[in-house]
Protein backbone atom coordinates (compact mmCIF):
# COMPACT_ATOMS: atom_id res chain seq x y z
CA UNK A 1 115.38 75.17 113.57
CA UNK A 2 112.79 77.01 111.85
CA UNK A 3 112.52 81.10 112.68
CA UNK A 4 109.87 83.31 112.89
CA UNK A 5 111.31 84.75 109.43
CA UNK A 6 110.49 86.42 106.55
CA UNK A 7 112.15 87.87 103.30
CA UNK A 8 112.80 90.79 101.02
CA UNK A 9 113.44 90.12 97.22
CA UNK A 10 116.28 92.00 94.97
CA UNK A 11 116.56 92.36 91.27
CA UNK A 12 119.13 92.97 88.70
CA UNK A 13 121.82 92.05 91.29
CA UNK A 14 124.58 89.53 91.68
CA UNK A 15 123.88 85.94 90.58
CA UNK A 16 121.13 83.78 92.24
CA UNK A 17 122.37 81.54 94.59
CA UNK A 18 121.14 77.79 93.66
CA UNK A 19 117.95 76.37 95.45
CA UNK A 20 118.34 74.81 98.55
CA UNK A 21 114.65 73.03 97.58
CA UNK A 22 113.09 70.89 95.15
CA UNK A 23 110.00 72.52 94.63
CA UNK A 24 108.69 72.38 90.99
CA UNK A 25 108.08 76.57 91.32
CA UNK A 26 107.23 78.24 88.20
CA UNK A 27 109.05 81.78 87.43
CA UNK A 28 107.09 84.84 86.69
CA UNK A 29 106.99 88.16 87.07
CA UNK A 30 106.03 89.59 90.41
CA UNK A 31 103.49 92.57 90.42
CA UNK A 32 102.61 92.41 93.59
CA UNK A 33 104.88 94.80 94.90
CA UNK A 34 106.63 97.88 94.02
CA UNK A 35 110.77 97.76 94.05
CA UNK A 36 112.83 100.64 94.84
CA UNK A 37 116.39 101.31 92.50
CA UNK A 38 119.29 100.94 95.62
CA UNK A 39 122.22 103.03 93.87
CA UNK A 40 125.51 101.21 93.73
CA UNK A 41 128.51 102.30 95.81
CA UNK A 42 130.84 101.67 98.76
CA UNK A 43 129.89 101.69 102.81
CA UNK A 44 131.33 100.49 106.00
CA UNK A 45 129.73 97.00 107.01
CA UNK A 46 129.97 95.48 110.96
CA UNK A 47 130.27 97.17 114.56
CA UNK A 48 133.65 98.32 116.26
CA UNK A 49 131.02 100.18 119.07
CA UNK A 50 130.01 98.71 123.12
CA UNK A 51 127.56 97.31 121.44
CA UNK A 52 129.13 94.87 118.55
CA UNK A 53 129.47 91.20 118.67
CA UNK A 54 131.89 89.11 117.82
CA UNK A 55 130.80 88.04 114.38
CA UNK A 56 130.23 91.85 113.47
CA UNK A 57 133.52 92.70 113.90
CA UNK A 58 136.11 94.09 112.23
CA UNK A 59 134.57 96.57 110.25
CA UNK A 60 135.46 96.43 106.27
CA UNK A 61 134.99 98.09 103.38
CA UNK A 62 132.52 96.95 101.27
CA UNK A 63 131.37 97.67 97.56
CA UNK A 64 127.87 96.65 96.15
CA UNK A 65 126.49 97.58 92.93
CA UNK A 66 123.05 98.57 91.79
CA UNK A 67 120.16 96.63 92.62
CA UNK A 68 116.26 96.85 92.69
CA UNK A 69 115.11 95.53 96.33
CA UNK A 70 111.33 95.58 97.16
CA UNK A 71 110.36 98.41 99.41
CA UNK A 72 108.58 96.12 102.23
CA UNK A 73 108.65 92.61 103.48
CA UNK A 74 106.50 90.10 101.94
CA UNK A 75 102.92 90.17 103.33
CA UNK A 76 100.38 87.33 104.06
CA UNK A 77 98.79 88.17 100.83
CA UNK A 78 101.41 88.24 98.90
CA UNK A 79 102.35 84.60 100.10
CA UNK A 80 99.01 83.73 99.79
CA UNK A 81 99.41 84.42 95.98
CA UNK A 82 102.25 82.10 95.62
CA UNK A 83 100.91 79.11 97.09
CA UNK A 84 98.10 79.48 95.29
CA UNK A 85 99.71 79.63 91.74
CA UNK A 86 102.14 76.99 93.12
CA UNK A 87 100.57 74.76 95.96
CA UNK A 88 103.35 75.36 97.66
CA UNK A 89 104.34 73.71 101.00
CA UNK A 90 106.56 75.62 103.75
CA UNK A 91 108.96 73.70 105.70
CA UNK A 92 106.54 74.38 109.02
CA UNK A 93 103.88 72.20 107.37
CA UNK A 94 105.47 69.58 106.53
CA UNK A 95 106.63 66.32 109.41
CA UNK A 96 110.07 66.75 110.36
CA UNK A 97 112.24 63.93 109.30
CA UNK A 98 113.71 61.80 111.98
CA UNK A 99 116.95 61.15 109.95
CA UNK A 100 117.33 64.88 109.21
CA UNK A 101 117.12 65.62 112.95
CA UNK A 102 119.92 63.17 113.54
CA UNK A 103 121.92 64.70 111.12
CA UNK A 104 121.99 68.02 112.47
CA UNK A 105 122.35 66.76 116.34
CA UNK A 106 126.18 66.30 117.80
CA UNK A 107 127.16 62.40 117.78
CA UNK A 108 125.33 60.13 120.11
CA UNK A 109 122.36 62.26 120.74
CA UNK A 110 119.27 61.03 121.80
CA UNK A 111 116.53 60.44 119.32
CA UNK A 112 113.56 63.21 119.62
CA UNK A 113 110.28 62.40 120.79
CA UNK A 114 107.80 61.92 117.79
CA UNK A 115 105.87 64.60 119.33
CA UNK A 116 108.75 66.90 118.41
CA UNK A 117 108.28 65.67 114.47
CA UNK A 118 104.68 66.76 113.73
CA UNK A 119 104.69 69.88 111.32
CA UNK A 120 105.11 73.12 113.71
CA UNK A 121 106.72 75.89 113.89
CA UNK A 122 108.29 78.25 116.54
CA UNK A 123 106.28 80.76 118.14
CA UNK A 124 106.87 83.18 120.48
CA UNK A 125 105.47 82.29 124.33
CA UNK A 126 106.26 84.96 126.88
CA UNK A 127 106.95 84.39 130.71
CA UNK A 128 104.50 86.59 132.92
CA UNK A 129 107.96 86.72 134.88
CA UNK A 130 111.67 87.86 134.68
CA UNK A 131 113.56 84.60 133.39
CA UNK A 132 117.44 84.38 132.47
CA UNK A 133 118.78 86.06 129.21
CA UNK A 134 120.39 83.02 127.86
CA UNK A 135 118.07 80.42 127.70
CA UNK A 136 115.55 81.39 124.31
CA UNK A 137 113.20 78.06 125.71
CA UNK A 138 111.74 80.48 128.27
CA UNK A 139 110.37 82.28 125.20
CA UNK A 140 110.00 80.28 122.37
CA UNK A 141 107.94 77.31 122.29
CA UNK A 142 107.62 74.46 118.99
CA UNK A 143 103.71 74.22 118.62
CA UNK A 144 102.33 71.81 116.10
CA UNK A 145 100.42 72.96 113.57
CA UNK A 146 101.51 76.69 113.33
CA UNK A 147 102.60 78.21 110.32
CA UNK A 148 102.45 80.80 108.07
CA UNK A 149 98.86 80.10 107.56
CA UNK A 150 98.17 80.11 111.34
CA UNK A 151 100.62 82.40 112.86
CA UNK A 152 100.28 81.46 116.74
CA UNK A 153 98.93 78.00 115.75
CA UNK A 154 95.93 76.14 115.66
CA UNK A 155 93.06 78.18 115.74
CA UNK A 156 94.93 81.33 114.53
CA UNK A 157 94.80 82.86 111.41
CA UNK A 158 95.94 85.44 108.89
CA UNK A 159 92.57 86.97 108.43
CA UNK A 160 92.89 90.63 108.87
CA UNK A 161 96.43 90.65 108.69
CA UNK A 162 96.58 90.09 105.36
CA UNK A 163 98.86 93.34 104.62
CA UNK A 164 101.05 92.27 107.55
CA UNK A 165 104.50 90.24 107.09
CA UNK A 166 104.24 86.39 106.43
CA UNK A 167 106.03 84.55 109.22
CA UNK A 168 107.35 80.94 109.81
CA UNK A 169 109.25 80.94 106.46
CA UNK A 170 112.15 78.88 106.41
CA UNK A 171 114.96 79.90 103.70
CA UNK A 172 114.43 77.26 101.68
CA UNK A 173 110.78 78.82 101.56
CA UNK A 174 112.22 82.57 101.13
CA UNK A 175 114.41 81.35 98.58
CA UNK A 176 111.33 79.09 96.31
CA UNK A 177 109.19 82.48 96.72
CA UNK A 178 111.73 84.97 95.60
CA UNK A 179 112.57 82.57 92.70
CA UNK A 180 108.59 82.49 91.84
CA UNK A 181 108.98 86.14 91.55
CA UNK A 182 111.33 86.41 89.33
CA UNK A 183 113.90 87.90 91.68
CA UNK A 184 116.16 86.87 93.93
CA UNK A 185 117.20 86.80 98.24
CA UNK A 186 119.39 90.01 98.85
CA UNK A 187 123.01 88.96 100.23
CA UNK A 188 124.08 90.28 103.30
CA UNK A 189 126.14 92.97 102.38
CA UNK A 190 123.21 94.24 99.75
CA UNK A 191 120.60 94.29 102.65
CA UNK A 192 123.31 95.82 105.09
CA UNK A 193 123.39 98.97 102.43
CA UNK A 194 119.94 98.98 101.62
CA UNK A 195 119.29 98.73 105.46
CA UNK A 196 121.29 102.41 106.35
CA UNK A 197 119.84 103.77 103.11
CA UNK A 198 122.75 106.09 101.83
CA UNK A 199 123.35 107.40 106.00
CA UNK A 200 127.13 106.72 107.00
CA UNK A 201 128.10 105.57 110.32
CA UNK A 202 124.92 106.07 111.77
CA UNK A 203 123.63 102.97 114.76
CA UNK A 204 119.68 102.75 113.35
CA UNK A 205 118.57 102.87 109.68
CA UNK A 206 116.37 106.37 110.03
CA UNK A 207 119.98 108.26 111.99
CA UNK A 208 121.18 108.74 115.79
CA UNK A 209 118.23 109.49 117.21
CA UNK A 210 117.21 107.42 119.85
CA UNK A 211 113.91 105.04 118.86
CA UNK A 212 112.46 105.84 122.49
CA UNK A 213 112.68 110.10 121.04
CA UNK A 214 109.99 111.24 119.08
CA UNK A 215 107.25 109.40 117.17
CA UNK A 216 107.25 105.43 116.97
CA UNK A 217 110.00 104.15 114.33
CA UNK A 218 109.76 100.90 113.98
CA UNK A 219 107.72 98.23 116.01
CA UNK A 220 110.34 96.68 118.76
CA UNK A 221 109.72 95.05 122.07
CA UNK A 222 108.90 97.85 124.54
CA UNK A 223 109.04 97.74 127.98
CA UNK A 224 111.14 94.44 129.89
CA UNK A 225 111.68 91.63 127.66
CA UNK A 226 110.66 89.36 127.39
CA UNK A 227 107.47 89.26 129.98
CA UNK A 228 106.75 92.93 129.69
CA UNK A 229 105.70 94.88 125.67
CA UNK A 230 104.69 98.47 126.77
CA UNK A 231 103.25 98.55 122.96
CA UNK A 232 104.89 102.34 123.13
CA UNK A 233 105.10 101.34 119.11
CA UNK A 234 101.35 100.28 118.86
CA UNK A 235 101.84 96.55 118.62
CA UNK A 236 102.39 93.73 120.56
CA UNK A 237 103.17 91.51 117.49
CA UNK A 238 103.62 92.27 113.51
CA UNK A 239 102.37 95.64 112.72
CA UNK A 240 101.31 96.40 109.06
CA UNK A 241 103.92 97.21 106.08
CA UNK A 242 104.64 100.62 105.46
CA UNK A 243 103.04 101.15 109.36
CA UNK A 244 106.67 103.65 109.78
CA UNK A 245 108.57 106.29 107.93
CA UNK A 246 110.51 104.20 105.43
CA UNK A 247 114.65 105.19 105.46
CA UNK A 248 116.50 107.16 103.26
CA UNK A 249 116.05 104.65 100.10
CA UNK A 250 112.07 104.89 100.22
CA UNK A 251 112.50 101.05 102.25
CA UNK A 252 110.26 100.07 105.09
CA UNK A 253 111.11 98.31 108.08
CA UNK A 254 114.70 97.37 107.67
CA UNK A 255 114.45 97.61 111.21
CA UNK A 256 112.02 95.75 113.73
CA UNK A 257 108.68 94.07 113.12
CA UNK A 258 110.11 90.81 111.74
CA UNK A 259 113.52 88.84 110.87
CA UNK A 260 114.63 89.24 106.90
CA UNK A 261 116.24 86.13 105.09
CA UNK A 262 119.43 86.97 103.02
CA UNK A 263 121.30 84.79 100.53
CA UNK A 264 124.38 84.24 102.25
CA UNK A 265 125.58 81.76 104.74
CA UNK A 266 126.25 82.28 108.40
CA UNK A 267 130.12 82.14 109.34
CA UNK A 268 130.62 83.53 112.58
CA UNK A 269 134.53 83.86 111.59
CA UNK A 270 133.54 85.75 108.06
CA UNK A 271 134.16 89.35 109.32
CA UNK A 272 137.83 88.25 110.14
CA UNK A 273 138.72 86.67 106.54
CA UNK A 274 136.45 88.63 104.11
CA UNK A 275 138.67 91.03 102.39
CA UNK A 276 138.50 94.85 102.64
CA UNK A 277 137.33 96.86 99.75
CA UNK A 278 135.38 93.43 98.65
CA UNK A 279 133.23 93.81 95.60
CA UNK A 280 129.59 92.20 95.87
CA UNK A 281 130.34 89.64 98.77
CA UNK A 282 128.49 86.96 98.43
CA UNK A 283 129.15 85.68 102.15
CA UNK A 284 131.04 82.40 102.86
CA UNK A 285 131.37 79.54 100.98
CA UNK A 286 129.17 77.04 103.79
CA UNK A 287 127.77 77.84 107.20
CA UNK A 288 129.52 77.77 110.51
CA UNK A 289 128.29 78.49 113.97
CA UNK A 290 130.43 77.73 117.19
CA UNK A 291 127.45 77.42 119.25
CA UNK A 292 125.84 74.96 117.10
CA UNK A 293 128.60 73.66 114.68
CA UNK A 294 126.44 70.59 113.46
CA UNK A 295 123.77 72.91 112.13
CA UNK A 296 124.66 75.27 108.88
CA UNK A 297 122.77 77.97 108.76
CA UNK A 298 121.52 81.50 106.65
CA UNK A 299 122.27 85.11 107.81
CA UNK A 300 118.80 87.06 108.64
CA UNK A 301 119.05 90.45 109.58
CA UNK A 302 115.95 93.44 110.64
CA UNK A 303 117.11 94.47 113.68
CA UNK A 304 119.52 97.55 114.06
CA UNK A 305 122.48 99.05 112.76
CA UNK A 306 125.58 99.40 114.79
CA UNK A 307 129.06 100.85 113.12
CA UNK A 308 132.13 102.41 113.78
CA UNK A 309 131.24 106.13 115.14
């Protein structure tokens, strides 16, 4: 399943994890944008609060050294460089494969319709209308044709957003750009850090404050979700880079506005076996979710901060 995602590149980290793709991508040096030095040391990573889930929990101990992490998401035109110098395709524009479907189904399901194979994306298609909590169809809606390039589908486009996140990037697409770059996807534990930036035990990554106090912090659904945005935070979809204070590391939006591919797989067990006091975790060794076990899949993170208070 492809997700309205986007990434954040590191530097002078732990290794690079190997391509998931095949994509003939030339390295160079990125210019584009500016990265900010994350100082090494030692935080507490997952949720013991009301509020945790089940895969944040327990807490642990975790060390990460010094890094370099770019201080904003990766816009439209900073994408737009890459495919250019690459003629690059995303995952979203390419036909689905049948076989790969299959693959990723439980045994004996039925075959998808080929309308279901054209090149699409996700997007996101509100109710005007309260709907059940646990059912994401009532919101999200596979379009053909959408994609980074046309962000709500056909007929959309990236003009005039050109300094806002890209969106519909797979992590094999993440993971070709970052490599392009010269740099690298963060790991889970490195965003994590960067994410509180150098606050301890705090639930959101400016402090305690509540985000409905004060000015705007980050751009969030306002209002009832998901038929109802108030805009209190001055958008209704992406907002700009840099549109909010960044944190304490000079980072913007490491919470809200859009999802952020790391490096690592998704384990929803990992909390419970990853060591305490773990030097630069590099997540588990292949993916595993219980809701979904024929599926592997990669942790993304941008939403907020919940820990042991």
């Amino acid at each position: 399943m492809l997700c309205a995602g986007v990434l954040a590149s590191c530097g002078n980290g732990a290794n690079t994890p190997a391509a998931a793709d095949s994509t003939n991508t030339t390295t160079t040096t990125d210019s584009l944008q500016h990265m900010v030095l994350i100082p090494g040391g030692s935080f507490v990573m997952g949720a013991a609060d009301d509020m945790a889930l089940a895969d944040e929990q327990p807490v642990h101990t975790v060390h990460v050294d010094s890094f370099l992490m770019d201080e904003h998401e990766v816009t439209n035109a900073e994408f737009a460089a890459f495919v250019a110098a690459t003629h690059y395709v995303t995952t979203a524009e390419k036909p689905i494969s049948k076989e790969e479907i299959m693959r990723e189904l439980p045994p004996g399901s039925p075959e998808p319709d080929s309308s279901l194979l054209q090149a699409g994306s996700l997007i996101f298609s509100p109710p005007d209308h309260a709907v059940p909590l646990d059912d994401v169809s009532q919101w999200w809606a596979f379009v053909p044709g959408a994609s980074w390039r046309h962000p709500e589908g056909p007929g959309s486009s990236i003009t005039g957003r050109e300094q806002h996140p890209v969106v519909h990037i797979s992590w094999d697409d993440a993971n070709a750009y970052a490599r392009w770059a010269g740099k690298r996807l963060p790991t889970e534990a490195e965003w994590e850090y960067a994410a509180r930036g150098g606050l301890a035990e705090q639930p959101f990554t400016w402090g305690g404050e509540a985000i409905t106090a004060g000015q705007p912090k980050a751009n969030t659904w306002n209002g009832h979700f998901p038929y109802e945005n108030t805009k209190t935070d001055g958008f209704y979809n992406t907002a700009p880079v840099k549109t909010y204070t960044a944190n304490g590391y000079g980072l913007y939006d490491m919470a809200g506005n859009v999802w952020e591919w790391c490096a690592d797989w998704y384990d929803a067990n990992y909390y419970q076996q990853v060591p305490n006091a773990a030097q630069n975790p590099e997540g588990p060794a292949k993916g595993f979710d219980p809701a979904d076990p024929s599926a592997p899949k990669r942790v993304s993170q941008g939403w907020f901060l919940y820990v042991q208070r």
